[in-house]
Protein backbone atom coordinates (compact mmCIF):
# COMPACT_ATOMS: atom_id res chain seq x y z
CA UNK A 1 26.87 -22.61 -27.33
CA UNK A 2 26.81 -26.04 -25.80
CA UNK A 3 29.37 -28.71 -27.21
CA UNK A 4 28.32 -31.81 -29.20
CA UNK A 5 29.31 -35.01 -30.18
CA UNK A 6 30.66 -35.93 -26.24
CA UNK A 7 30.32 -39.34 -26.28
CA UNK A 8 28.48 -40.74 -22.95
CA UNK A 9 31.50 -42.09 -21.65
CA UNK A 10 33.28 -39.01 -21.97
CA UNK A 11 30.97 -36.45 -20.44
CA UNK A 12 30.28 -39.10 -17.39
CA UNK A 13 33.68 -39.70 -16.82
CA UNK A 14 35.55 -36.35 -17.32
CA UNK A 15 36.09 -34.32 -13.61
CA UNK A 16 33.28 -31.08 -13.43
CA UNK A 17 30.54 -31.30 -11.07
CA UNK A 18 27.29 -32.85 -12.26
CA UNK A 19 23.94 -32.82 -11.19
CA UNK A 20 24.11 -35.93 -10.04
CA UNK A 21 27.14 -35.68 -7.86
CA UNK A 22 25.88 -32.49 -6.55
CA UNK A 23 22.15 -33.88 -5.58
CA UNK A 24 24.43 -37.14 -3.83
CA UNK A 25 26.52 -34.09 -2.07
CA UNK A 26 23.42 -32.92 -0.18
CA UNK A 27 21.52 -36.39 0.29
CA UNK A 28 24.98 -38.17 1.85
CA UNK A 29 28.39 -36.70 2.26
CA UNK A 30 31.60 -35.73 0.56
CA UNK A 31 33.33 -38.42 1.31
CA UNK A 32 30.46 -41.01 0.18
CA UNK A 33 30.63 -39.02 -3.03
CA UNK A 34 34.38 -38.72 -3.71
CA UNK A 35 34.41 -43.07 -2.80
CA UNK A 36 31.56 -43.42 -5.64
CA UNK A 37 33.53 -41.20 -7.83
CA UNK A 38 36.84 -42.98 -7.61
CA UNK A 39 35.34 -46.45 -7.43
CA UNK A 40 32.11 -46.35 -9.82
CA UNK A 41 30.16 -48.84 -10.71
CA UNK A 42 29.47 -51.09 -13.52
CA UNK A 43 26.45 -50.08 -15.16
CA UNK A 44 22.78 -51.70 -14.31
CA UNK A 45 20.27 -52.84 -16.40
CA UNK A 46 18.24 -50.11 -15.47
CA UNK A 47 20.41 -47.66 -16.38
CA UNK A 48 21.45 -49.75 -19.66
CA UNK A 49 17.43 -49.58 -20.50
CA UNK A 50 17.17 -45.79 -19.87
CA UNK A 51 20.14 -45.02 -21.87
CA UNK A 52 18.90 -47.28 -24.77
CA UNK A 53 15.29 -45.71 -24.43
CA UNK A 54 17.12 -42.38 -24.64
CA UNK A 55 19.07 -42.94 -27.71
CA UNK A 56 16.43 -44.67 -29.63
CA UNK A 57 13.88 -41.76 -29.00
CA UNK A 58 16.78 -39.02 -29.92
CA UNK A 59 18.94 -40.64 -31.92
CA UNK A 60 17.98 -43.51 -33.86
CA UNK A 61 20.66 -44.43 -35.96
CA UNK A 62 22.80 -44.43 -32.66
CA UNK A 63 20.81 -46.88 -30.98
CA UNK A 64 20.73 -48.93 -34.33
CA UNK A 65 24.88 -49.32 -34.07
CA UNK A 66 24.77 -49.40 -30.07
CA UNK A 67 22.55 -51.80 -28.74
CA UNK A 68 21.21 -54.99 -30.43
CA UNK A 69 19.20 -57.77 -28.82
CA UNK A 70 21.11 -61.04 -27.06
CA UNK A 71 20.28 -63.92 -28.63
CA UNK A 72 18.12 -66.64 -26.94
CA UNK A 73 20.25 -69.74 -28.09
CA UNK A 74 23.49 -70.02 -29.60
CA UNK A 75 23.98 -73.43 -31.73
CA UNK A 76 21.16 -74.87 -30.34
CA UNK A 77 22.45 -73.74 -26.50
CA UNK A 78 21.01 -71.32 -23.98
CA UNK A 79 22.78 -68.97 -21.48
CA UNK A 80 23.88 -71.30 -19.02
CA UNK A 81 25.58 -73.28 -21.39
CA UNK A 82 29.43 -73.27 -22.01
CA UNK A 83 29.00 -73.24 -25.81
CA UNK A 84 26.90 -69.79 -25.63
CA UNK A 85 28.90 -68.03 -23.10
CA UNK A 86 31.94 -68.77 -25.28
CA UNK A 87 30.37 -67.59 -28.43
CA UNK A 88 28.44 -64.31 -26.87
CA UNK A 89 31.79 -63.48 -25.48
CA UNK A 90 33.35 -63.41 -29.23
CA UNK A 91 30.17 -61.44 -29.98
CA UNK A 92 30.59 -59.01 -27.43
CA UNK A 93 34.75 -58.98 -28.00
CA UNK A 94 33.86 -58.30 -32.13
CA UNK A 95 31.45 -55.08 -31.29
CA UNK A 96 32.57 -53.67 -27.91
CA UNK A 97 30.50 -50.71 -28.21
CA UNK A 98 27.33 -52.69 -28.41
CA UNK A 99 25.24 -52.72 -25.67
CA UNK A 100 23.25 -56.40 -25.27
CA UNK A 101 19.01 -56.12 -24.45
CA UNK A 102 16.90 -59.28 -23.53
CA UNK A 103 14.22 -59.67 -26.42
CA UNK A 104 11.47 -58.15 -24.27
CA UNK A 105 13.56 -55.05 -23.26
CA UNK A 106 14.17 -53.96 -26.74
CA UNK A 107 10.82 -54.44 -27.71
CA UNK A 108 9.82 -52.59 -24.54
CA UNK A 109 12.00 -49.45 -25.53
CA UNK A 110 11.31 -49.55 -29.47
CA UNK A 111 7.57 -49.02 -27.74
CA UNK A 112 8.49 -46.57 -25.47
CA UNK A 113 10.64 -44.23 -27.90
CA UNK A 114 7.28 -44.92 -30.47
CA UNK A 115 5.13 -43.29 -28.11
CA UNK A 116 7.24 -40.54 -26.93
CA UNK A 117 8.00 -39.44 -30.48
CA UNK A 118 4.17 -39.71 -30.50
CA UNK A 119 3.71 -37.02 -28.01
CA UNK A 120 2.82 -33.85 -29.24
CA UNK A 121 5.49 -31.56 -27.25
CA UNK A 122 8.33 -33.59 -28.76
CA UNK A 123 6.84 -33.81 -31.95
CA UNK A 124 6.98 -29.89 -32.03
CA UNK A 125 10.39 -29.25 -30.56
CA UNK A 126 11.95 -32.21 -32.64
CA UNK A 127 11.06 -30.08 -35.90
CA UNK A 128 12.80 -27.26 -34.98
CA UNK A 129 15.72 -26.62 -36.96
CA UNK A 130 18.17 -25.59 -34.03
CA UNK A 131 17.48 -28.29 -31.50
CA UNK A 132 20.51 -29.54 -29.85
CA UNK A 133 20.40 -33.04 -28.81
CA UNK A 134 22.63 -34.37 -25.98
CA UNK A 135 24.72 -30.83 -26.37
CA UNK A 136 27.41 -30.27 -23.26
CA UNK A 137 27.44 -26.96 -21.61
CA UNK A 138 30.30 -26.40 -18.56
CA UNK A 139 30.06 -23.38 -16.39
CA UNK A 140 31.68 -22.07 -12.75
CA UNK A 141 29.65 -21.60 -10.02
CA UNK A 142 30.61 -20.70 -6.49
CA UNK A 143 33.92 -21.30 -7.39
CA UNK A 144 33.40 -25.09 -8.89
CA UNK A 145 33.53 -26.36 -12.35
CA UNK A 146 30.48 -28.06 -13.18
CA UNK A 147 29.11 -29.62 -16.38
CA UNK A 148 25.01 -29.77 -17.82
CA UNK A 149 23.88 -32.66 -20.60
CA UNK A 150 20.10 -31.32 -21.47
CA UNK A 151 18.52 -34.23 -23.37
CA UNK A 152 17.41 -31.35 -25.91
CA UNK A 153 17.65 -28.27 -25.98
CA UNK A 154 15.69 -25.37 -27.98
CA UNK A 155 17.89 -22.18 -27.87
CA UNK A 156 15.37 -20.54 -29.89
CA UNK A 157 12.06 -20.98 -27.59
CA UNK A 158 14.80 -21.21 -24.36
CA UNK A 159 13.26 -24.69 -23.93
CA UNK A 160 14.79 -27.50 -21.93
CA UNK A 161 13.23 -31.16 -22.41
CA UNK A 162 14.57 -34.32 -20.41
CA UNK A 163 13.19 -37.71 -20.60
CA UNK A 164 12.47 -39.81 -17.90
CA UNK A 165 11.17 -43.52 -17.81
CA UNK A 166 8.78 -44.71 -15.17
CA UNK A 167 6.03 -47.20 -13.71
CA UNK A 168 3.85 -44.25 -13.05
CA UNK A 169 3.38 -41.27 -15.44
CA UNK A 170 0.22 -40.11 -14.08
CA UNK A 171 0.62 -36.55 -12.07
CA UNK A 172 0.39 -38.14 -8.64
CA UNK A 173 2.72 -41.18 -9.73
CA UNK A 174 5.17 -38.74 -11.25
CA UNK A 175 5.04 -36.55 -8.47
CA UNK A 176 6.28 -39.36 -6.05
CA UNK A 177 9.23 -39.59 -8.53
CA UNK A 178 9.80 -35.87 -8.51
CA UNK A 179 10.10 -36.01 -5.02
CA UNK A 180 12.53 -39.90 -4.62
CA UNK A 181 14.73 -38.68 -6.74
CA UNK A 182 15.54 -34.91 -6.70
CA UNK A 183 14.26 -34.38 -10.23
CA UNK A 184 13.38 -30.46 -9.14
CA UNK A 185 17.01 -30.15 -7.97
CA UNK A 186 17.68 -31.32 -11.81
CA UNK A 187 15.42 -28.62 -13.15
CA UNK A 188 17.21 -25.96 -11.13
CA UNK A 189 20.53 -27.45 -12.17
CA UNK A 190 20.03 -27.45 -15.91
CA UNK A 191 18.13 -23.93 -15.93
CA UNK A 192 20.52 -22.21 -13.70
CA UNK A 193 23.54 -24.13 -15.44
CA UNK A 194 22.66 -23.25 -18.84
CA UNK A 195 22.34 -19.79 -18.01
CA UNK A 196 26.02 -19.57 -16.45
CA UNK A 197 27.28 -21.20 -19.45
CA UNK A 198 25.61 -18.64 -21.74
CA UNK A 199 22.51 -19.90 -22.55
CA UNK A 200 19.15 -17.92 -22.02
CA UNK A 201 16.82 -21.32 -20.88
CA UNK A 202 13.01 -20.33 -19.88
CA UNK A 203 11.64 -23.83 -19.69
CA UNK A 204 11.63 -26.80 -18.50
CA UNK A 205 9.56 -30.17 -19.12
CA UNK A 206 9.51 -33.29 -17.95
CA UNK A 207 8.70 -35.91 -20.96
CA UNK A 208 7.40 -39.33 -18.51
CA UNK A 209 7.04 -42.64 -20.58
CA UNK A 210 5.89 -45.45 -18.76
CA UNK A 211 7.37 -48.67 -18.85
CA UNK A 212 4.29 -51.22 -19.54
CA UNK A 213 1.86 -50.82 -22.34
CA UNK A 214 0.39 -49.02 -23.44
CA UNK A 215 3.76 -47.15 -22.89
CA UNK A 216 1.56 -43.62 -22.01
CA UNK A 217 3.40 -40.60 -21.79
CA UNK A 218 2.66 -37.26 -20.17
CA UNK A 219 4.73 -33.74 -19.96
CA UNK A 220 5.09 -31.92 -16.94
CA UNK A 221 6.97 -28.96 -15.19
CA UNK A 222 7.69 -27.84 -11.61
CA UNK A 223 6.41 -24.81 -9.81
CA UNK A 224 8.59 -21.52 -9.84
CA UNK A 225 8.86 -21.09 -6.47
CA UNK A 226 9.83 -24.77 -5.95
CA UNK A 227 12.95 -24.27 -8.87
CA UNK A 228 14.15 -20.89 -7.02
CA UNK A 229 14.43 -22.73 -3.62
CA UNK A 230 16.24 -26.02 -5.24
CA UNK A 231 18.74 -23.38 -7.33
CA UNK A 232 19.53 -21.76 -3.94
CA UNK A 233 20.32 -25.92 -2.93
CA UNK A 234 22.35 -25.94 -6.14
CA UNK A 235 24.64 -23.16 -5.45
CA UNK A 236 25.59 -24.80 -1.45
CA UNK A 237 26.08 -28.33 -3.35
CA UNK A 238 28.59 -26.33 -5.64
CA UNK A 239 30.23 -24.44 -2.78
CA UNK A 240 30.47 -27.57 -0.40
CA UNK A 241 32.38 -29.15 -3.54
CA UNK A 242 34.53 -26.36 -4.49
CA UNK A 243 35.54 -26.19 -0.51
CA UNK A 244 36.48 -29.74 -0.58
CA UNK A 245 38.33 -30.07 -3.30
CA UNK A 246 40.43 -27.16 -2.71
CA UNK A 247 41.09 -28.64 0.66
CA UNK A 248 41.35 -31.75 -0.28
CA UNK A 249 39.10 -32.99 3.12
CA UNK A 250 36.25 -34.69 2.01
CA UNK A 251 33.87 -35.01 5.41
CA UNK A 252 31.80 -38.21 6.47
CA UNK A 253 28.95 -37.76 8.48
CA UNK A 254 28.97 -35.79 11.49
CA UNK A 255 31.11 -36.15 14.91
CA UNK A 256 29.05 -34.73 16.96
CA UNK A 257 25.58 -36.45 18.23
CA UNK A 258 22.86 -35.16 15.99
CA UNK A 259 19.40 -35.36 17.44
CA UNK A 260 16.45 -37.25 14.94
CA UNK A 261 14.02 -35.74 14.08
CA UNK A 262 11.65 -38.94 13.33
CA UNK A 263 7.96 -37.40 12.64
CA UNK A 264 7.80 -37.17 9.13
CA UNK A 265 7.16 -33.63 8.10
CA UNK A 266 4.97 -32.82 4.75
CA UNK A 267 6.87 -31.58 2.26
CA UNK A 268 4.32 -29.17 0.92
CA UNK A 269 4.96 -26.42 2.29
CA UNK A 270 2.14 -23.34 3.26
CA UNK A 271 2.60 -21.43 0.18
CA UNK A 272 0.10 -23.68 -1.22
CA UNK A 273 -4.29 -24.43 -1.00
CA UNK A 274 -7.02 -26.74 -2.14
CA UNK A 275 -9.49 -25.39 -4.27
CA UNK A 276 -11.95 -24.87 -1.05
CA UNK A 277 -9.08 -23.02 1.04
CA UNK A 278 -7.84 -21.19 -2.01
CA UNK A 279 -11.45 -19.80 -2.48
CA UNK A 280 -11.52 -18.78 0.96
CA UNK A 281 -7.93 -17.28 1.13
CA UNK A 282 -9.04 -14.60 -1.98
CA UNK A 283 -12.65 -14.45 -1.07
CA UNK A 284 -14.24 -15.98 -4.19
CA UNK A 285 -16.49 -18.65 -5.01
CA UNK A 286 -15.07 -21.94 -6.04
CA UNK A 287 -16.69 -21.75 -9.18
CA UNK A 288 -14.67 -18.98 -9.97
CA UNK A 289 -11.30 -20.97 -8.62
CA UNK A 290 -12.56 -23.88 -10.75
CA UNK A 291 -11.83 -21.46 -13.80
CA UNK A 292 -8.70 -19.57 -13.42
CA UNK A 293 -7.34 -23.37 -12.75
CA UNK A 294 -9.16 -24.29 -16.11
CA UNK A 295 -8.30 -21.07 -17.72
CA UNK A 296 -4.59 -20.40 -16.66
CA UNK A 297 -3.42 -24.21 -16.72
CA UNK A 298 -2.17 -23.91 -13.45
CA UNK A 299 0.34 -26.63 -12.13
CA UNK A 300 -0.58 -28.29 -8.75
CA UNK A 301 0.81 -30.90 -6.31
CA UNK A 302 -0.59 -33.81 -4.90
CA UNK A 303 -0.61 -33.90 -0.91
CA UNK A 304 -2.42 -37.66 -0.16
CA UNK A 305 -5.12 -37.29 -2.57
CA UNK A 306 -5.74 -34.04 -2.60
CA UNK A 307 -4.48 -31.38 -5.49
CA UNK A 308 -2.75 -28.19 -4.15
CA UNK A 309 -2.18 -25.13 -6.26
CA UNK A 310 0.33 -22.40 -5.76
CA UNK A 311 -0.97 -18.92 -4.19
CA UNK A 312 1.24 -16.90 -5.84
CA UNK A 313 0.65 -19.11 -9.18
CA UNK A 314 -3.24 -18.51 -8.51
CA UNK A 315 -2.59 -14.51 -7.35
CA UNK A 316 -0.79 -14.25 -11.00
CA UNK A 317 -3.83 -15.97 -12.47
CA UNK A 318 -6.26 -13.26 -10.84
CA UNK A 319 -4.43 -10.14 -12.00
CA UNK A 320 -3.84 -11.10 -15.49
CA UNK A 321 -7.68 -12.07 -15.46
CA UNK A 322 -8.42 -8.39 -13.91
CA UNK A 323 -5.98 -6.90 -16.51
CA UNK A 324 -8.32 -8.56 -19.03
CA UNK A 325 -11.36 -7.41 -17.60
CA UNK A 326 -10.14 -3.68 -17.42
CA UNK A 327 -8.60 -4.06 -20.90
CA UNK A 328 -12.15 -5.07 -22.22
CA UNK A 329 -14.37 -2.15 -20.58
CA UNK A 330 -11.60 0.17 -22.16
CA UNK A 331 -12.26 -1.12 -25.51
């Protein structure tokens, strides 16, 4: 069962390992992460703006008592004035758990939340009567304590859904993102982490809501193959940390001279084909790899401008299609 009613400050403050801290321990070094951790910093606006778009879409009459918009003028005054920054700072003293938007950010997040409660995925899994929003799960792994915050959670369909905001919802835009910042590394976390903590999770999807009108959103998920290889990342972030903090030695970077590598190397790796190779590779027609992809939804990655599929995600495709086939000259 995860835990509810954590307040944000709480959950982001207390000591377990997050996903976050354990995607930093692989991109930098312990002792970049243990500095961040002892010395954070003050909120951005960014963040402020995801966190508002977050509670407004989840939990409205949260975001009704927690954020409000910052007035223009103040008697008359603007911003720069002495008068206003006196009286917004009596405002600010008077309701210190409100959290102040410019007029065109709150408008731009009211729109945003509108569209993703538009969206028919949410739509569904907001219905259901045991959907956990914001729940807390903690778990040990590899000898570290570690912590999971799923934005909801469906413990009935085992379905994980997380929210992102971004400039680019298409596939190939929110592939780019996938890939900046380490979102498959999240999907491993929270599967793999819910699991440890007693949960049964089967799926995951991304819920992308762009930040300009018309505020489009799109779902998404990530490839199997590409979750098992980021949960094998997970569990050497969470033995790195439980090694250092049982030492108490938290490393920089290396001492010794490293050599660069300084081609860039394509992160799509061979385990995956264009239509026209993919026909090639199991001998058919492209018309016929033109309709497993239609038929069997598959997922694909973009690689420049072209779309690559998964060969085991397309070998899956052709026996269940076979199975079907036999299954009808039975009957």
């Amino acid at each position: 069962m995860l835990t509810q009613g954590i307040e944000n400050e709480a959950y982001h403050g207390s000591s377990e390992l997050s996903r976050s801290t354990a995607w930093n321990l692989l991109t930098t070094c312990p002792a970049k992460v243990k500095h961040d951790r002892e010395n954070p910093s003050p909120a951005t606006p960014a963040l402020i703006i995801g966190d508002a778009f977050h509670t407004a879409t989840l939990e409205p009459a949260r975001f009704e008592s927690e954020f409000a918009v910052k007035p223009k003028q103040i008697s008359g005054k603007g911003p720069v004035s002495a008068v206003y920054k006196e009286a917004f700072a009596e405002m600010q003293a008077e309701e210190p758990q409100v959290k102040w938007l410019t007029e065109s950010d709150y408008q731009m997040v009211c729109d945003m939340a509108s569209s993703a409660l538009d969206h028919p995925i949410l739509k569904q899994y907001l219905a259901e009567t045991d959907a956990v929003i914001e729940g807390t799960g903690y778990f040990e792994c590899e000898g570290a304590k570690c912590k999971v915050r799923p934005d909801l959670y469906l413990p009935g369909a085992g379905v994980v859904i997380d929210l992102k905001s971004t400039m680019d919802a298409s596939a190939r835009g929110f592939a780019k993102s996938v890939r900046q910042f380490g979102y498959a590394f999240q999907v491993a976390w929270y599967l793999e982490g819910l699991r440890l903590a007693g949960e049964k999770p089967t799926e995951f999807i991304f819920l992308a809501v762009e930040k300009k009108a018309p505020y489009l959103t799109a779902a998404y998920s990530i490839n199997t193959s590409e979750i098992q290889s980021q949960t094998d990342a997970m569990y050497k972030a969470c033995r790195i940390w439980a090694e250092c903090t049982e030492n108490n030695y938290f490393p920089g970077y290396a001492d010794n001279v490293v050599p660069l590598e300084v081609e860039r190397k394509s992160s799509i790796k061979a385990d995956k084909l264009c239509i026209k190779d993919m026909a090639k590779h199991f001998d058919v027609s492209r018309t016929y790899v033109y309709r497993m992809l239609r038929d069997y939804k598959l997922n694909f990655t973009y690689l420049g401008n072209r779309k690559l599929y998964e060969i085991a995600d397309f070998a899956k495709a052709v026996k269940m299609d076979n199975a079907k086939k036999s299954k009808k000259e039975a009957a």
